[in-house]
PDB file of N, CA and C in Angstrom:
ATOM      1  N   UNK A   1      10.326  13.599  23.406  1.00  0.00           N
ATOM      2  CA  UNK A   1       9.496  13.313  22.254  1.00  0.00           C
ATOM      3  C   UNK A   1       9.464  14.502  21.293  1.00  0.00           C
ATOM      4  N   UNK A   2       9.687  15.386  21.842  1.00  0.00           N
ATOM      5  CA  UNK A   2       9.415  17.174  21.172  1.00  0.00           C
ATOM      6  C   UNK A   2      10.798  16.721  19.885  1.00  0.00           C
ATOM      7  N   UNK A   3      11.540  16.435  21.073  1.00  0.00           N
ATOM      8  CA  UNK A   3      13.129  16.408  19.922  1.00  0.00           C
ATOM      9  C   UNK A   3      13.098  15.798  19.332  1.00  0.00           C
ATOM     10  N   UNK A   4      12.707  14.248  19.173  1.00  0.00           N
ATOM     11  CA  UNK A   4      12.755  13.522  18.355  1.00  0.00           C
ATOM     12  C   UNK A   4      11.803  13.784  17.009  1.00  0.00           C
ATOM     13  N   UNK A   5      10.294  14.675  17.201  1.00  0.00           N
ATOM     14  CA  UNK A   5      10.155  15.325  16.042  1.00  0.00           C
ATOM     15  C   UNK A   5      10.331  16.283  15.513  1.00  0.00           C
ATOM     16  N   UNK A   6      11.274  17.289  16.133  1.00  0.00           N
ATOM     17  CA  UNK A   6      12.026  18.408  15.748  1.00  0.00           C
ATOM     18  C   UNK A   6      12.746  17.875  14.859  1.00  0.00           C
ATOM     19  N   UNK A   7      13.593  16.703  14.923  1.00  0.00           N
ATOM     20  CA  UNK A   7      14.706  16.477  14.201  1.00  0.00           C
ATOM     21  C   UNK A   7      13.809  15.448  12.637  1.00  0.00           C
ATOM     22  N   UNK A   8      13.191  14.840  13.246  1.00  0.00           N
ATOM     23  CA  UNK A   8      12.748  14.311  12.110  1.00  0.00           C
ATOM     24  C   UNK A   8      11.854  15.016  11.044  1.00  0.00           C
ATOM     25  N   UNK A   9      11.593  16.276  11.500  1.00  0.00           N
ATOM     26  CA  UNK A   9      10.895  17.391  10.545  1.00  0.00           C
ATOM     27  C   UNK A   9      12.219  17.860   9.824  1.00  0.00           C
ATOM     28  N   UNK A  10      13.438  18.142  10.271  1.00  0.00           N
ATOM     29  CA  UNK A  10      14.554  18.625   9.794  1.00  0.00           C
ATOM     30  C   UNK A  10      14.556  17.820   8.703  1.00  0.00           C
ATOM     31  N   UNK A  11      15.278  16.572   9.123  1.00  0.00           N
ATOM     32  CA  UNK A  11      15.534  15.264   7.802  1.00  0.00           C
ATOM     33  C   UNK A  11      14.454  15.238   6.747  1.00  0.00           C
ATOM     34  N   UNK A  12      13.570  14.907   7.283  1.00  0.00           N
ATOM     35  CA  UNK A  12      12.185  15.295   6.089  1.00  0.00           C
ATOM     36  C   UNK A  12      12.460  16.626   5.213  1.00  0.00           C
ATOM     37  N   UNK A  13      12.660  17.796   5.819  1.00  0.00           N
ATOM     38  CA  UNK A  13      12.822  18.932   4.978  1.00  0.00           C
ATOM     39  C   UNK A  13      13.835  18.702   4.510  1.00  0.00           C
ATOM     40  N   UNK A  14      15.124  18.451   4.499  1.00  0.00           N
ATOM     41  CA  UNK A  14      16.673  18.630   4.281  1.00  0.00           C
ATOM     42  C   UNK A  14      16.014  17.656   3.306  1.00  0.00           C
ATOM     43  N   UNK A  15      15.749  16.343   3.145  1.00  0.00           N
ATOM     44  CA  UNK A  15      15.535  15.398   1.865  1.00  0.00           C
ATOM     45  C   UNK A  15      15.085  15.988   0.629  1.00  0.00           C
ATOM     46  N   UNK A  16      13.185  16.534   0.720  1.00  0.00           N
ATOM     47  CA  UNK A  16      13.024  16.947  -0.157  1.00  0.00           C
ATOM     48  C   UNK A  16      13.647  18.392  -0.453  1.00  0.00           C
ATOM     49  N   UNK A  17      14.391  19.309   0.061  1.00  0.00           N
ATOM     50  CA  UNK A  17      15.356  20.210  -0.288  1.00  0.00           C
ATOM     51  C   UNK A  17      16.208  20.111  -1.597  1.00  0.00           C
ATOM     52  N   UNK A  18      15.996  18.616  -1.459  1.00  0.00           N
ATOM     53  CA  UNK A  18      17.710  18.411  -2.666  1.00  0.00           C
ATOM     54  C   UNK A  18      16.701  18.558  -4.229  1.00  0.00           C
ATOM     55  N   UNK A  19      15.622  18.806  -4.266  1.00  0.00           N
ATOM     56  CA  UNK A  19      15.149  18.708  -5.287  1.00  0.00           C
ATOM     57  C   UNK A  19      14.436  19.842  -5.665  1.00  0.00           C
ATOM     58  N   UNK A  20      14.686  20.655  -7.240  1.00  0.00           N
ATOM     59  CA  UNK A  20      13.702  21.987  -7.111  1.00  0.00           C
ATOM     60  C   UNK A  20      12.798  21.454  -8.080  1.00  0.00           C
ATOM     61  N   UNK A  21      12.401  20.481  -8.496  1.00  0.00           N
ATOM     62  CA  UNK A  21      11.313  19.971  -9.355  1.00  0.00           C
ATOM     63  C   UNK A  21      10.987  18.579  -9.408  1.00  0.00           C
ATOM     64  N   UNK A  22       9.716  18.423  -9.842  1.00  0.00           N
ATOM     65  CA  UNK A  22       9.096  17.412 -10.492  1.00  0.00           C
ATOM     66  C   UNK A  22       8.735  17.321 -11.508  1.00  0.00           C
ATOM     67  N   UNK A  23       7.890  16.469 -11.910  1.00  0.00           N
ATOM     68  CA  UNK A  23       7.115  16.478 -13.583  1.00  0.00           C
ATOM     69  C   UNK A  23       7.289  15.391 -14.244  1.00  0.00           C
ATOM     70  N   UNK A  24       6.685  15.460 -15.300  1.00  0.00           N
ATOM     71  CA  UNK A  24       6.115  13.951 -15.899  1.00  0.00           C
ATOM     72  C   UNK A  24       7.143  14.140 -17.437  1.00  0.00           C
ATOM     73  N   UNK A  25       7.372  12.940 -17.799  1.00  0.00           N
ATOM     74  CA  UNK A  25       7.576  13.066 -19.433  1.00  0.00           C
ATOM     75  C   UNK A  25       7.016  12.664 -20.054  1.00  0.00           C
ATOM     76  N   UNK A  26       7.051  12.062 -21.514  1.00  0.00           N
ATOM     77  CA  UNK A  26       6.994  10.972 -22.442  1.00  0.00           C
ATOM     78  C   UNK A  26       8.211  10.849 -23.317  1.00  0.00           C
ATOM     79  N   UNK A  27       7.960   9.714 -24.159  1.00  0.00           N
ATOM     80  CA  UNK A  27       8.865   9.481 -25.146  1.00  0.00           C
ATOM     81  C   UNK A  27       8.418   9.299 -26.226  1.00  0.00           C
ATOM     82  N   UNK A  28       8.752  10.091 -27.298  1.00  0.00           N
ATOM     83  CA  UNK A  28       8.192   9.730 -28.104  1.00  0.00           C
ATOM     84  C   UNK A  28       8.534   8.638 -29.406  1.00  0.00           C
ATOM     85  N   UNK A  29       7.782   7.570 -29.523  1.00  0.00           N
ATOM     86  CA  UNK A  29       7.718   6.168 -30.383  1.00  0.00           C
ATOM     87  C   UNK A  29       8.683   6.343 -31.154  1.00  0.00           C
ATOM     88  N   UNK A  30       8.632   7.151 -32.529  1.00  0.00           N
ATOM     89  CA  UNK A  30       9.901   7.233 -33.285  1.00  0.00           C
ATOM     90  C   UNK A  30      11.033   7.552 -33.312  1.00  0.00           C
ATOM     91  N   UNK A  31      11.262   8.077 -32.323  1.00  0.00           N
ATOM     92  CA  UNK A  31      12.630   9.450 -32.194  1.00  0.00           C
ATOM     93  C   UNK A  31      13.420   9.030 -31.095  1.00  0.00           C
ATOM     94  N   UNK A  32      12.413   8.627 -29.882  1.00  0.00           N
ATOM     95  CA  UNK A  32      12.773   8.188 -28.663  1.00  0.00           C
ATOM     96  C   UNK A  32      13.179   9.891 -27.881  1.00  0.00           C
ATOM     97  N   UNK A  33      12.876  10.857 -28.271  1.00  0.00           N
ATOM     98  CA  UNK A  33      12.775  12.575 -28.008  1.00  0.00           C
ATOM     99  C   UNK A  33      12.172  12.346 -26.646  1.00  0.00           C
ATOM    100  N   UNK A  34      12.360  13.101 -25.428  1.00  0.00           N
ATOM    101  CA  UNK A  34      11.551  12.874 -24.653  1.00  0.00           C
ATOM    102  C   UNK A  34      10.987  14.163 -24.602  1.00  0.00           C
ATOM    103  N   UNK A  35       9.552  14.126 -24.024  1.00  0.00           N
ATOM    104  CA  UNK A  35       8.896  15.756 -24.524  1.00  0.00           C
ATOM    105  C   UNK A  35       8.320  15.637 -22.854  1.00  0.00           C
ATOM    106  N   UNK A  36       8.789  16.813 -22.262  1.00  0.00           N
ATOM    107  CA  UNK A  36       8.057  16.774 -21.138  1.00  0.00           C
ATOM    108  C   UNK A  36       6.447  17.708 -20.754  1.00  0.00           C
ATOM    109  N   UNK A  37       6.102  17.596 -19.482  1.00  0.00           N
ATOM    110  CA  UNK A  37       4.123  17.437 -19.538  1.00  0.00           C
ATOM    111  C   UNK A  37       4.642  18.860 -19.007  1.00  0.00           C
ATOM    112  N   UNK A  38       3.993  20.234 -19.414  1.00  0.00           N
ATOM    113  CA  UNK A  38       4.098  21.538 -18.942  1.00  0.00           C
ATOM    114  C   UNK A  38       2.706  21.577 -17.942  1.00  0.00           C
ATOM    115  N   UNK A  39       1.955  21.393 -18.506  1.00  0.00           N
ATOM    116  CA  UNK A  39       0.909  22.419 -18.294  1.00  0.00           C
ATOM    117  C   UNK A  39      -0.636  22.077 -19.115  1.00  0.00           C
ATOM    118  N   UNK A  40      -1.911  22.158 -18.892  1.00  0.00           N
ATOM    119  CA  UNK A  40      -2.853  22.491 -20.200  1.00  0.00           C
ATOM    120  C   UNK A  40      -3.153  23.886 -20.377  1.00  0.00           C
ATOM    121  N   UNK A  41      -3.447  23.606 -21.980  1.00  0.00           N
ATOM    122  CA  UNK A  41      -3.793  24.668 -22.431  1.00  0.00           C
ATOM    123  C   UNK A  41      -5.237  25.171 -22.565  1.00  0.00           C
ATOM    124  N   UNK A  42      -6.068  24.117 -22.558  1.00  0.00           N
ATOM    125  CA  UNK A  42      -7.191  24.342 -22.211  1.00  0.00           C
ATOM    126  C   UNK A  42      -7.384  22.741 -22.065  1.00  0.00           C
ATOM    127  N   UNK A  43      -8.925  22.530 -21.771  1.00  0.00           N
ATOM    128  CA  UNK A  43      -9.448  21.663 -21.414  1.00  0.00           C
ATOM    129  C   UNK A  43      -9.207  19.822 -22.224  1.00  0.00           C
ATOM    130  N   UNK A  44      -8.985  20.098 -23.590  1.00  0.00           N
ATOM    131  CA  UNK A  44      -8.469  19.343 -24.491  1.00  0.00           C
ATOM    132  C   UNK A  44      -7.133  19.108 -24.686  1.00  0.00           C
ATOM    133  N   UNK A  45      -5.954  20.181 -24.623  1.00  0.00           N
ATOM    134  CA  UNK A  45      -4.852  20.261 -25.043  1.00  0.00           C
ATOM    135  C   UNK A  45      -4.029  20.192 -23.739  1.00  0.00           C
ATOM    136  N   UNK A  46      -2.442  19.581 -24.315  1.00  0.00           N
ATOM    137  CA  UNK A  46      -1.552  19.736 -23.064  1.00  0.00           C
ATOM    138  C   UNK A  46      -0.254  20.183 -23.910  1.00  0.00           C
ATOM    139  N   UNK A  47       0.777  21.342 -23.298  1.00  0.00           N
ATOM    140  CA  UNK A  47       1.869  21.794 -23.488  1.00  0.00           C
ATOM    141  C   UNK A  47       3.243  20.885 -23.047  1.00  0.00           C
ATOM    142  N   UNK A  48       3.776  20.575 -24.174  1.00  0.00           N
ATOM    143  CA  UNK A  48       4.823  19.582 -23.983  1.00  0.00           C
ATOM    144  C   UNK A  48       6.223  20.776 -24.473  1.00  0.00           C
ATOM    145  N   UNK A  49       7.489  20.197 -23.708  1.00  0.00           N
ATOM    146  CA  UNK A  49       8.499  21.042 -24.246  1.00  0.00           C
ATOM    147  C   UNK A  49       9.852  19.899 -24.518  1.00  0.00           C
ATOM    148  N   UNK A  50      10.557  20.353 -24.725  1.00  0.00           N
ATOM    149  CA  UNK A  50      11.820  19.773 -24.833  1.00  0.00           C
ATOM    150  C   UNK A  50      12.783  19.479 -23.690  1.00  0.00           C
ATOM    151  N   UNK A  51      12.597  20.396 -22.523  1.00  0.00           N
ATOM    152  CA  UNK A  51      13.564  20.723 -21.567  1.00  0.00           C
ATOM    153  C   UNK A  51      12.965  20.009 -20.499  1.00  0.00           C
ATOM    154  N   UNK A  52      13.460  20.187 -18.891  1.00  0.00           N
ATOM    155  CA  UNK A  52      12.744  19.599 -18.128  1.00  0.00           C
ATOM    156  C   UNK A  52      11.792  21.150 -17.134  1.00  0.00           C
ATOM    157  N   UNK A  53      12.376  22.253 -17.369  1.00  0.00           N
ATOM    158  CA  UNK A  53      11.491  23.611 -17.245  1.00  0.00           C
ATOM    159  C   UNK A  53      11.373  24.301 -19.025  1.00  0.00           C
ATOM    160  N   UNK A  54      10.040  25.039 -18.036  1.00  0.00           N
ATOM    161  CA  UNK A  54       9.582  25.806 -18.984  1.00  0.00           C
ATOM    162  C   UNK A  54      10.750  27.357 -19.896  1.00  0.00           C
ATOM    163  N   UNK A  55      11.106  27.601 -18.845  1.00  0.00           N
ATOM    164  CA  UNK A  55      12.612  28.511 -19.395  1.00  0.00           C
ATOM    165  C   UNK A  55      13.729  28.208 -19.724  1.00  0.00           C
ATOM    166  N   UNK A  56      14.006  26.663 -19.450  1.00  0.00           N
ATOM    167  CA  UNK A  56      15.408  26.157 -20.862  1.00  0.00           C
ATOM    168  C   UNK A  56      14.706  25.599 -21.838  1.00  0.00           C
ATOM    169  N   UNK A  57      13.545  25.173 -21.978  1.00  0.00           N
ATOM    170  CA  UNK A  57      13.055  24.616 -23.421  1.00  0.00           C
ATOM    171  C   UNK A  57      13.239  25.708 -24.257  1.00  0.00           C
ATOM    172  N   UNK A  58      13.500  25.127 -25.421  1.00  0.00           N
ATOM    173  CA  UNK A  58      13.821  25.227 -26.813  1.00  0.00           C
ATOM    174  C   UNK A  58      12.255  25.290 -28.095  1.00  0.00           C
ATOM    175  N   UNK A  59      11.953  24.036 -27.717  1.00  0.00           N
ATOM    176  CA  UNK A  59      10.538  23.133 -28.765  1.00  0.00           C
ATOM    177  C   UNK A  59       9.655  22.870 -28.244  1.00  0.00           C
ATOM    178  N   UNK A  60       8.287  23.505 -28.287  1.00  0.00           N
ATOM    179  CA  UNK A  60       7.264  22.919 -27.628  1.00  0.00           C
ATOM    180  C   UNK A  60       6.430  22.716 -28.570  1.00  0.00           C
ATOM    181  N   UNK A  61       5.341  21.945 -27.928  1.00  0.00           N
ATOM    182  CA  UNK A  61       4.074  20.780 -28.758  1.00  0.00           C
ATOM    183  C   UNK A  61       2.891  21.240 -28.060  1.00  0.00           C
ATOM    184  N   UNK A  62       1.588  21.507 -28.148  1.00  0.00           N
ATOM    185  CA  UNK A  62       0.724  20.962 -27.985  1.00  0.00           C
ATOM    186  C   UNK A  62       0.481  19.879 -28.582  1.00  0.00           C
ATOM    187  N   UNK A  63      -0.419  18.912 -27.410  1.00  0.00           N
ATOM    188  CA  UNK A  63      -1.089  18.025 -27.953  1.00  0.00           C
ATOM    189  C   UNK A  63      -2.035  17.389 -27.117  1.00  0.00           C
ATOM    190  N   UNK A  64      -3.073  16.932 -28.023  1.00  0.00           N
ATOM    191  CA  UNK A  64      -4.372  16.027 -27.480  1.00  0.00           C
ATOM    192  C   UNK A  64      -4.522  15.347 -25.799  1.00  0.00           C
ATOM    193  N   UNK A  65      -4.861  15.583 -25.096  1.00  0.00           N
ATOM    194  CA  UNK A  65      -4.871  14.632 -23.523  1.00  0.00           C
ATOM    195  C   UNK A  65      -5.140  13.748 -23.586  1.00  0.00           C
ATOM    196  N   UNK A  66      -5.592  13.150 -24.433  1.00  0.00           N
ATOM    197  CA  UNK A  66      -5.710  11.349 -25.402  1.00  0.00           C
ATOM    198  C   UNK A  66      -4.288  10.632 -25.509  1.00  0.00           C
ATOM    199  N   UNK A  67      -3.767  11.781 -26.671  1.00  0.00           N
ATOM    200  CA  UNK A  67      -2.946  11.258 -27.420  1.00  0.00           C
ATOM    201  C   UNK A  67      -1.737  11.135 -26.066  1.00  0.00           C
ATOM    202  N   UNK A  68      -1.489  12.087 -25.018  1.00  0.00           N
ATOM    203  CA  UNK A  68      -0.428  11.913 -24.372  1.00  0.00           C
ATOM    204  C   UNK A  68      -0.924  10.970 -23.246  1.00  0.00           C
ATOM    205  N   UNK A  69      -1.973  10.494 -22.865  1.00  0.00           N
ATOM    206  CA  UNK A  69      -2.217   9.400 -22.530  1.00  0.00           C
ATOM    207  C   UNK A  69      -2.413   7.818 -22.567  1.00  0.00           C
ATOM    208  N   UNK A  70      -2.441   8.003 -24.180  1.00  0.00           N
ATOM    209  CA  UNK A  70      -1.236   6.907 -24.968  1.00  0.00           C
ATOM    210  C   UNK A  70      -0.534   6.091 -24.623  1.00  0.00           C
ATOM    211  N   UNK A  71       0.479   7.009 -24.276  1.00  0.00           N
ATOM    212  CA  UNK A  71       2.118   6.932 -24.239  1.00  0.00           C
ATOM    213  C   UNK A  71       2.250   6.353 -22.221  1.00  0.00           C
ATOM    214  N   UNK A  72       3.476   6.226 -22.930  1.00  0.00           N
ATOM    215  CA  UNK A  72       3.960   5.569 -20.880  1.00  0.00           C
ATOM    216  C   UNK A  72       4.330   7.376 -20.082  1.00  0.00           C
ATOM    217  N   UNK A  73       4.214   7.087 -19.157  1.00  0.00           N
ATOM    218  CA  UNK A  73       4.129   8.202 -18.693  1.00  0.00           C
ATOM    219  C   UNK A  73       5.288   8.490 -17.750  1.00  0.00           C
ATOM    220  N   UNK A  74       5.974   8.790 -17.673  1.00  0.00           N
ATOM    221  CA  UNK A  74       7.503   8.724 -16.652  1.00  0.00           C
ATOM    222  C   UNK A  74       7.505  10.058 -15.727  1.00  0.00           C
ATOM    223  N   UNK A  75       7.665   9.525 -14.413  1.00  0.00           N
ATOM    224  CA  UNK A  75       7.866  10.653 -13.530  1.00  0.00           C
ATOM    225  C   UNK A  75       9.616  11.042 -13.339  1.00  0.00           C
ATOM    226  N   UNK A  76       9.137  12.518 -12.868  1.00  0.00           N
ATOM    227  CA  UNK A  76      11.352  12.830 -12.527  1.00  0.00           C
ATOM    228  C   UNK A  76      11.215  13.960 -11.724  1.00  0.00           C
ATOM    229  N   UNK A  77      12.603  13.588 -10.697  1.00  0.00           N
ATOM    230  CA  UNK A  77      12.224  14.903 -10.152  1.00  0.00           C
ATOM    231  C   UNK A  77      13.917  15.040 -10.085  1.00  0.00           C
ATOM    232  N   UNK A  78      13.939  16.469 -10.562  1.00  0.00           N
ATOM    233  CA  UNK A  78      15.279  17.209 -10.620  1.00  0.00           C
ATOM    234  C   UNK A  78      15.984  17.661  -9.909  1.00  0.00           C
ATOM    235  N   UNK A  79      17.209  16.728  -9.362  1.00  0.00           N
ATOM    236  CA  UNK A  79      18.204  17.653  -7.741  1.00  0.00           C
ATOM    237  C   UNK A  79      18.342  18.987  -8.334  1.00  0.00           C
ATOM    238  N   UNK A  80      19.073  19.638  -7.507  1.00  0.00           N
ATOM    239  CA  UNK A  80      19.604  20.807  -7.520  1.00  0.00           C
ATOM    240  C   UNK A  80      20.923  20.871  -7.790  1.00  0.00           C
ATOM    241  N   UNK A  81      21.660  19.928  -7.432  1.00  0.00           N
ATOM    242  CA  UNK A  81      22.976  19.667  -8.040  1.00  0.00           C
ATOM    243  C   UNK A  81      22.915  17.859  -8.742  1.00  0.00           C
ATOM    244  N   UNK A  82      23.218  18.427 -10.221  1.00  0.00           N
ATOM    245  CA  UNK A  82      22.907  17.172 -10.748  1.00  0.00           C
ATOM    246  C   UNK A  82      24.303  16.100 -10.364  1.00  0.00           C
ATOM    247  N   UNK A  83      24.063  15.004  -9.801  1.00  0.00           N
ATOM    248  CA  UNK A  83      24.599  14.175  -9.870  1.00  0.00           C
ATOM    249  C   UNK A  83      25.364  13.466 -11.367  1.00  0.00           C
ATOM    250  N   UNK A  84      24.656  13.119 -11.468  1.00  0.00           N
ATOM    251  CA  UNK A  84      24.515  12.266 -13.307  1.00  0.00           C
ATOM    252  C   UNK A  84      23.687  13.391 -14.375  1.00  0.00           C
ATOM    253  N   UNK A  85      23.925  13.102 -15.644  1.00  0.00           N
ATOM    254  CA  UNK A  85      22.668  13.492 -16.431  1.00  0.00           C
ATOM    255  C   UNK A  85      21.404  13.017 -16.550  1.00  0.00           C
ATOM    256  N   UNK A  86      20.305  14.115 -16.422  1.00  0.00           N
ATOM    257  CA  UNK A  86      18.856  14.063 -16.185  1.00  0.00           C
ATOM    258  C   UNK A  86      18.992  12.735 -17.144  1.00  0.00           C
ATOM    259  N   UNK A  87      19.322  12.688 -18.534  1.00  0.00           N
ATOM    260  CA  UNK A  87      18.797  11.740 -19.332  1.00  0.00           C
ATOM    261  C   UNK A  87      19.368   9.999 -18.979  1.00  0.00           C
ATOM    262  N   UNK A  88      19.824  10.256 -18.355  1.00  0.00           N
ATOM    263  CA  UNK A  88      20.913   8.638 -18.061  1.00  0.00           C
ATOM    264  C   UNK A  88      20.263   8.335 -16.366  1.00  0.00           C
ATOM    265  N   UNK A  89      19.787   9.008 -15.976  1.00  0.00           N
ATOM    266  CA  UNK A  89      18.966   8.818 -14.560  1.00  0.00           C
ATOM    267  C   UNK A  89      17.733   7.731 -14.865  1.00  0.00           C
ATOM    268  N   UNK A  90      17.561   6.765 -14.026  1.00  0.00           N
ATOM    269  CA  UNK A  90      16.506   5.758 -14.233  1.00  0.00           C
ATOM    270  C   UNK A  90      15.120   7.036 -13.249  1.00  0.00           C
ATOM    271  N   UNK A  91      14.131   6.812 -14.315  1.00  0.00           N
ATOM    272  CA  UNK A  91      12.828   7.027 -13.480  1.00  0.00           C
ATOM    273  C   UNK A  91      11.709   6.577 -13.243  1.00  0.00           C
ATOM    274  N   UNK A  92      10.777   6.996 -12.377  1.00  0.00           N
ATOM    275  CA  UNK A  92       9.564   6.434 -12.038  1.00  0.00           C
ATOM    276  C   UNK A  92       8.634   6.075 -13.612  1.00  0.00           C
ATOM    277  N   UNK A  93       8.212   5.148 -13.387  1.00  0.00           N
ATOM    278  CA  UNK A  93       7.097   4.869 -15.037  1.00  0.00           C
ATOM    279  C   UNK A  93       5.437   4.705 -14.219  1.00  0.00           C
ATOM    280  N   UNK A  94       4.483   5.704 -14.347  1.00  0.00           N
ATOM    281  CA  UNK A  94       3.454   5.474 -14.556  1.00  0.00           C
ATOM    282  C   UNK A  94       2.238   4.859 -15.352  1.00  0.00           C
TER     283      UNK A  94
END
């Protein structure tokens, strides 16, 4: 019994391994831009960027926790070796 959850702690770890992130996006209505969820900035505001981390973004937004609650909310979580491109990957919709 020991082994059988030795090994199944392995597989469990080795799975989520393949991935060094998560995080939420949106899209935005006109552009179809997807701006992803960083962080808040304070209690009102949330930090949106361009990239899917905070150190390849390019463009970031604050904006309202209203206003990005709005919007559809899409989950993603990023392998480590990309298969496909992040943007052509189907994801979770909250």
């Amino acid at each position: 019994m020991l082994l059988s959850a030795r090994n199944t702690f392995k597989e469990f770890i080795k799975k989520f391994n393949k991935c060094i992130s998560d995080g939420f996006y949106i899209i935005e209505v006109n552009s179809d831009k997807r701006w992803y969820v960083f962080h808040p900035t304070d209690k009102d505001n949330i930090l949106l960027g361009n990239k899917e981390s905070v150190e390849e973004a390019t463009e970031f937004r604050i904006i309202e926790r209203e206003k990005v609650l709005e919007h559809t909310i899409y989950y993603i979580r990023v392998p480590k070796v990309l298969e496909e491109p992040v943007e052509d990957r189907e994801d979770y919709v909250i």
